[in-house]
PDB file of N, CA and C in Angstrom:
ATOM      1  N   UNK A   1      74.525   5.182  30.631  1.00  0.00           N
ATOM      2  CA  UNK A   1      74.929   4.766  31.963  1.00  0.00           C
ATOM      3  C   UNK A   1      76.005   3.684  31.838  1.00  0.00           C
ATOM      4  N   UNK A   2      77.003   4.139  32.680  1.00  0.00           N
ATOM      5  CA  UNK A   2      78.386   3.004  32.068  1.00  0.00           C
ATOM      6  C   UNK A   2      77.969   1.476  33.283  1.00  0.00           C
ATOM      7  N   UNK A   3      78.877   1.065  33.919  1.00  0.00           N
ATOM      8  CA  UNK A   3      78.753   0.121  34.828  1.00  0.00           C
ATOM      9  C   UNK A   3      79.899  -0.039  35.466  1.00  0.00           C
ATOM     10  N   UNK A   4      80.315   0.902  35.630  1.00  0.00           N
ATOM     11  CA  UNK A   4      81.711   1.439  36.884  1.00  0.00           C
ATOM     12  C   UNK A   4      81.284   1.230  37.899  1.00  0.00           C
ATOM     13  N   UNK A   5      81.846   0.126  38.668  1.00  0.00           N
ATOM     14  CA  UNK A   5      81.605   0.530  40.274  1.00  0.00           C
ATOM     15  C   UNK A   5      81.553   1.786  41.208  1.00  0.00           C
ATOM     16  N   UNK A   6      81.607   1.820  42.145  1.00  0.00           N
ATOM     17  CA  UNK A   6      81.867   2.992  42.627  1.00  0.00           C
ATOM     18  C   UNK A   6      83.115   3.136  42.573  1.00  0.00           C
ATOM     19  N   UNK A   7      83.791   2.081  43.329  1.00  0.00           N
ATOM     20  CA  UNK A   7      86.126   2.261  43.417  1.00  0.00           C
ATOM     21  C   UNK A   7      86.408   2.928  41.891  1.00  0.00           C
ATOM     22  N   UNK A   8      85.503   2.677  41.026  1.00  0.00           N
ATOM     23  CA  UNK A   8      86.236   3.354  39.468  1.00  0.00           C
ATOM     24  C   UNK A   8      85.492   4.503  39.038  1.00  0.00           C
ATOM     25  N   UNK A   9      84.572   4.433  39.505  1.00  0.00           N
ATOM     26  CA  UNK A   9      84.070   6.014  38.910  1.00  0.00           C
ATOM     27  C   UNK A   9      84.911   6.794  39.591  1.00  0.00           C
ATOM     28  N   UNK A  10      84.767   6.638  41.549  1.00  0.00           N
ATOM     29  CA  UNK A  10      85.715   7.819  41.867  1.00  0.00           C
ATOM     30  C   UNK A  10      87.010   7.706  41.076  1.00  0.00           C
ATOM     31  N   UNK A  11      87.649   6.718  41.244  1.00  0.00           N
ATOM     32  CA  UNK A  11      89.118   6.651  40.607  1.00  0.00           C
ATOM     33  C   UNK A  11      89.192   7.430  39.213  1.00  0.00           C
ATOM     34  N   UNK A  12      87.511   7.270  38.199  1.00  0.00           N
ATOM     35  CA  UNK A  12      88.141   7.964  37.330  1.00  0.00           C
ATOM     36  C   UNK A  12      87.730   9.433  36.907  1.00  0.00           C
ATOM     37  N   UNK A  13      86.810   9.836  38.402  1.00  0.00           N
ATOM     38  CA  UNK A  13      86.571  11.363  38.067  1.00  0.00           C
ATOM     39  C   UNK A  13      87.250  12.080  39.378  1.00  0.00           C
ATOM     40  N   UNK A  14      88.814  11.407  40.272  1.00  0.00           N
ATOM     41  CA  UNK A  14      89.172  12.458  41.114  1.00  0.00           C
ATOM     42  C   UNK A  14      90.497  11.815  40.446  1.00  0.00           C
ATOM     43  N   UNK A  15      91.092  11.023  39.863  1.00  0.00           N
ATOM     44  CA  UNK A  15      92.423  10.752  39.481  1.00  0.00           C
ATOM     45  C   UNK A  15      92.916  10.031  41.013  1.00  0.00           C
ATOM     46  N   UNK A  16      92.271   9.919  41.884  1.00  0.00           N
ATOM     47  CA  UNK A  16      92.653   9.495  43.629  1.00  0.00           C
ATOM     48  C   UNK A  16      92.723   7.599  42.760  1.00  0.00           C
ATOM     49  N   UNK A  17      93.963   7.177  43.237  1.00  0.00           N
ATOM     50  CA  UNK A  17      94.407   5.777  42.675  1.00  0.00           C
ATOM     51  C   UNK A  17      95.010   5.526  44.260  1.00  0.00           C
ATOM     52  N   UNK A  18      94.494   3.500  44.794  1.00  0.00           N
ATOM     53  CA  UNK A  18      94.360   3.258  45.629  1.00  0.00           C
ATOM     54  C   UNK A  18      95.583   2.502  45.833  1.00  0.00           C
ATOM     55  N   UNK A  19      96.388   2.636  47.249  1.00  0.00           N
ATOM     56  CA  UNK A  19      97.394   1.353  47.243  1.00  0.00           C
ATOM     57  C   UNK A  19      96.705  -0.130  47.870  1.00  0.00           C
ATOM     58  N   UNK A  20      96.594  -0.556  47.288  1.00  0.00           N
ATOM     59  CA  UNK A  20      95.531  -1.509  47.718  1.00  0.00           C
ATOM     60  C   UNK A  20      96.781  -2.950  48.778  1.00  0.00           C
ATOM     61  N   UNK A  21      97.880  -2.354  48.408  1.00  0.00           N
ATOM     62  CA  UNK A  21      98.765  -3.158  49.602  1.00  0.00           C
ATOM     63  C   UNK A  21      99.282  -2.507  50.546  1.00  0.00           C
ATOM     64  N   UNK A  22      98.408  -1.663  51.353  1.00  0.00           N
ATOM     65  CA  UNK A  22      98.605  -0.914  52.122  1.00  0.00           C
ATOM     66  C   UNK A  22      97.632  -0.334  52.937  1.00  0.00           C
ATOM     67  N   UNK A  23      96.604  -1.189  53.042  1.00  0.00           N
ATOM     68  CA  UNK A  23      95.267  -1.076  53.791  1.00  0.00           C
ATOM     69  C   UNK A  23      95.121  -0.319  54.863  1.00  0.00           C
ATOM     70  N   UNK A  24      94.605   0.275  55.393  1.00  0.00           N
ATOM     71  CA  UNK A  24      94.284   0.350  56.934  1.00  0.00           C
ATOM     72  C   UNK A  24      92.925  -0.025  57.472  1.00  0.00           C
ATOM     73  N   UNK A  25      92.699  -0.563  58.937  1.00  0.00           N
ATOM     74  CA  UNK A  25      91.869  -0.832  58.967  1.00  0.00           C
ATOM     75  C   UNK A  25      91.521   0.592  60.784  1.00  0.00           C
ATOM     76  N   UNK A  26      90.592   1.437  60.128  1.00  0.00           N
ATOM     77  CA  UNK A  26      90.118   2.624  61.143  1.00  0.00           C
ATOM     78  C   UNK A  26      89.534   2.138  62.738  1.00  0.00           C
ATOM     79  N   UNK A  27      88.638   0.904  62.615  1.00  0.00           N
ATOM     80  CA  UNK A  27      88.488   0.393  64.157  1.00  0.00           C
ATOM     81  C   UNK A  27      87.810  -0.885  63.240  1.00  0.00           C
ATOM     82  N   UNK A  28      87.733  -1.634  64.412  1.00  0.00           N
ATOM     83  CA  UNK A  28      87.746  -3.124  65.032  1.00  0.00           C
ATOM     84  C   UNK A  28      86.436  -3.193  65.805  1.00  0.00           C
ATOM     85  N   UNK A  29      85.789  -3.842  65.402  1.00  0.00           N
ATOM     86  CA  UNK A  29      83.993  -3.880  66.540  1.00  0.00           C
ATOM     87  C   UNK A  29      83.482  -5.383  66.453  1.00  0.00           C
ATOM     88  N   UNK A  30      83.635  -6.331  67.501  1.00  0.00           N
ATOM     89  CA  UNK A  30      82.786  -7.176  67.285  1.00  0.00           C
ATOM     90  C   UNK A  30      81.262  -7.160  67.122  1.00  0.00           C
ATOM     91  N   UNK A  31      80.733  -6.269  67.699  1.00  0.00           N
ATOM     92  CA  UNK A  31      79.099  -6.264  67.036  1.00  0.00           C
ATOM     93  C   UNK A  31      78.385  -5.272  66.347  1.00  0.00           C
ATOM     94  N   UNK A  32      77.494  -5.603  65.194  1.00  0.00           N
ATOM     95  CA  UNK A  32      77.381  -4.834  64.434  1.00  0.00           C
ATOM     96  C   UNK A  32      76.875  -3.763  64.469  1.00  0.00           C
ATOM     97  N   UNK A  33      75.913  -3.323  65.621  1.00  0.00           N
ATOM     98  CA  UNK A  33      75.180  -2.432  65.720  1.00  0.00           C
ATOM     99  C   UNK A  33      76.609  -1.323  66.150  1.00  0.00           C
ATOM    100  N   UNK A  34      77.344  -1.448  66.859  1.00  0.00           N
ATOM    101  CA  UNK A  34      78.548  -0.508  67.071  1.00  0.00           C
ATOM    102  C   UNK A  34      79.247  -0.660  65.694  1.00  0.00           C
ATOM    103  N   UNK A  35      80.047  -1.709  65.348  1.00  0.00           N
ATOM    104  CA  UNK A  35      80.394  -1.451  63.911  1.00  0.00           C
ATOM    105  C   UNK A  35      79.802   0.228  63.052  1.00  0.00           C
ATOM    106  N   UNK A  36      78.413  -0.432  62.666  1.00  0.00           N
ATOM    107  CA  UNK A  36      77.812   0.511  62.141  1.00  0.00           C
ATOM    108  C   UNK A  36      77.872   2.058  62.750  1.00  0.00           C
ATOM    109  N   UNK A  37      77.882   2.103  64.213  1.00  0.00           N
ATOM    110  CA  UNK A  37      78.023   3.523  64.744  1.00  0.00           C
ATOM    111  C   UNK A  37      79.342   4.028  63.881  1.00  0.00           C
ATOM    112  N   UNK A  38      80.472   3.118  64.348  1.00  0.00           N
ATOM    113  CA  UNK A  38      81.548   3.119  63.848  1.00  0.00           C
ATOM    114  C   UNK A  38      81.881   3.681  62.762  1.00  0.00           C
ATOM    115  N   UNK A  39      80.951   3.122  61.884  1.00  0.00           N
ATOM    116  CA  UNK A  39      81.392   3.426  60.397  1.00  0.00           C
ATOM    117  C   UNK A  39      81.449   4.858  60.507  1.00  0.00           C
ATOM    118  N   UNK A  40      79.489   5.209  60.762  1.00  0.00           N
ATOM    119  CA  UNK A  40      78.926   6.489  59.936  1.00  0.00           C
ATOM    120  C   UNK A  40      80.055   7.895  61.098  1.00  0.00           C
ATOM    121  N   UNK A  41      80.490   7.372  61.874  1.00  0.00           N
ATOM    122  CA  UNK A  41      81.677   8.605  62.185  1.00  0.00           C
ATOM    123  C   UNK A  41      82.380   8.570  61.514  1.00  0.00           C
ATOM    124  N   UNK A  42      83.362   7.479  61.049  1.00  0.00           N
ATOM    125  CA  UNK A  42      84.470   7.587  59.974  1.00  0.00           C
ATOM    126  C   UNK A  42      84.150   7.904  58.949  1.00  0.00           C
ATOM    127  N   UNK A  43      82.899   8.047  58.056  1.00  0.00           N
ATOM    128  CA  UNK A  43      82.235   8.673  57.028  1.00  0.00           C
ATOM    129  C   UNK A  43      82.301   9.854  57.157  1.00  0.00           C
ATOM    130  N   UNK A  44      81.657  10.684  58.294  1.00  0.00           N
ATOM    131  CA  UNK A  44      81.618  12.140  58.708  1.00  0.00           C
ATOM    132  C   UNK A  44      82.571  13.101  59.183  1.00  0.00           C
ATOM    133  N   UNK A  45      83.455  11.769  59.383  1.00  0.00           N
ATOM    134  CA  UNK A  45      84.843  12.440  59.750  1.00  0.00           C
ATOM    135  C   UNK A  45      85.748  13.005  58.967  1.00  0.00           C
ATOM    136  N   UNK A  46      85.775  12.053  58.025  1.00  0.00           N
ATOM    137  CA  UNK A  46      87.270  12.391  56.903  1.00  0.00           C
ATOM    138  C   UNK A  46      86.077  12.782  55.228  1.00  0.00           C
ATOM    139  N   UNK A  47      86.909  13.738  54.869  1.00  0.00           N
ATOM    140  CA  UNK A  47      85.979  14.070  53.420  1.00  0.00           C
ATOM    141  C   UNK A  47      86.408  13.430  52.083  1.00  0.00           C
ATOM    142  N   UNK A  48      87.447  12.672  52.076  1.00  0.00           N
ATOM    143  CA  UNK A  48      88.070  12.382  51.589  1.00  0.00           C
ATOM    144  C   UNK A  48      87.651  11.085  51.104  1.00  0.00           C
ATOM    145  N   UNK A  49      86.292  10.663  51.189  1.00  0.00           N
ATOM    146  CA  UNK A  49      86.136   9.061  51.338  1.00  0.00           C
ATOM    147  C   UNK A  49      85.255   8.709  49.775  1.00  0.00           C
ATOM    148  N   UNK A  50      84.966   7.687  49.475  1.00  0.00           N
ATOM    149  CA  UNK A  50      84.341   7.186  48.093  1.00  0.00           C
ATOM    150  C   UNK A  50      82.681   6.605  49.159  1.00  0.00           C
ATOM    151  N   UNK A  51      82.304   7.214  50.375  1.00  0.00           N
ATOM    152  CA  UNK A  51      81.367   6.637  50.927  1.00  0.00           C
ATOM    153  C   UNK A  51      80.109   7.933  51.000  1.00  0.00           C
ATOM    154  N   UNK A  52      81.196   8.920  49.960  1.00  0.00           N
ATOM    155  CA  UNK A  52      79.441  10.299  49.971  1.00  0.00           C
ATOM    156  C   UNK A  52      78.509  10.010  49.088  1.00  0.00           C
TER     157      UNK A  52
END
Protein backbone atom coordinates (compact mmCIF):
# COMPACT_ATOMS: atom_id res chain seq x y z
CA UNK A 1 0.00 0.00 0.00
CA UNK A 2 1.81 3.21 -1.21
CA UNK A 3 0.61 6.61 0.55
CA UNK A 4 -0.55 8.65 -2.49
CA UNK A 5 -3.17 10.88 -1.79
CA UNK A 6 -5.98 10.74 -3.73
CA UNK A 7 -4.83 14.16 -6.24
CA UNK A 8 -1.80 11.53 -7.07
CA UNK A 9 -3.07 8.32 -7.40
CA UNK A 10 -5.66 9.72 -9.86
CA UNK A 11 -2.91 11.84 -11.44
CA UNK A 12 -0.93 8.77 -11.65
CA UNK A 13 -3.36 6.13 -12.94
CA UNK A 14 -5.42 8.59 -15.58
CA UNK A 15 -2.22 10.75 -16.67
CA UNK A 16 -5.24 13.79 -15.97
CA UNK A 17 -2.44 16.63 -14.59
CA UNK A 18 -4.08 19.65 -12.79
CA UNK A 19 -3.67 23.47 -13.61
CA UNK A 20 -3.73 24.34 -10.27
CA UNK A 21 -3.57 28.27 -11.42
CA UNK A 22 -6.60 28.09 -12.90
CA UNK A 23 -9.19 27.04 -10.43
CA UNK A 24 -12.76 27.19 -10.75
CA UNK A 25 -14.97 27.50 -8.22
CA UNK A 26 -18.72 25.45 -9.43
CA UNK A 27 -21.10 27.37 -6.72
CA UNK A 28 -20.85 29.52 -3.71
CA UNK A 29 -23.24 28.49 -0.53
CA UNK A 30 -23.14 30.16 2.65
CA UNK A 31 -24.60 27.25 4.62
CA UNK A 32 -23.51 24.01 4.84
CA UNK A 33 -26.28 21.88 4.70
CA UNK A 34 -26.90 23.43 0.95
CA UNK A 35 -23.18 23.49 0.33
CA UNK A 36 -23.31 19.83 0.78
CA UNK A 37 -26.55 19.45 -1.50
CA UNK A 38 -24.35 21.37 -3.71
CA UNK A 39 -21.56 19.31 -3.80
CA UNK A 40 -23.17 15.72 -4.21
CA UNK A 41 -24.85 17.24 -7.66
CA UNK A 42 -21.57 18.41 -8.91
CA UNK A 43 -20.25 14.89 -8.08
CA UNK A 44 -23.17 13.26 -10.10
CA UNK A 45 -22.99 15.56 -12.60
CA UNK A 46 -19.64 15.59 -14.27
CA UNK A 47 -17.73 12.00 -14.52
CA UNK A 48 -14.79 13.35 -14.80
CA UNK A 49 -14.08 14.08 -11.09
CA UNK A 50 -11.28 12.48 -8.47
CA UNK A 51 -14.60 12.47 -5.99
CA UNK A 52 -15.80 8.59 -7.20
Amino acid sequence: ETNHSVISKHRLESGHDFDWSKPNILHNEKYVRKREIAEMFFIKRFNNLINL
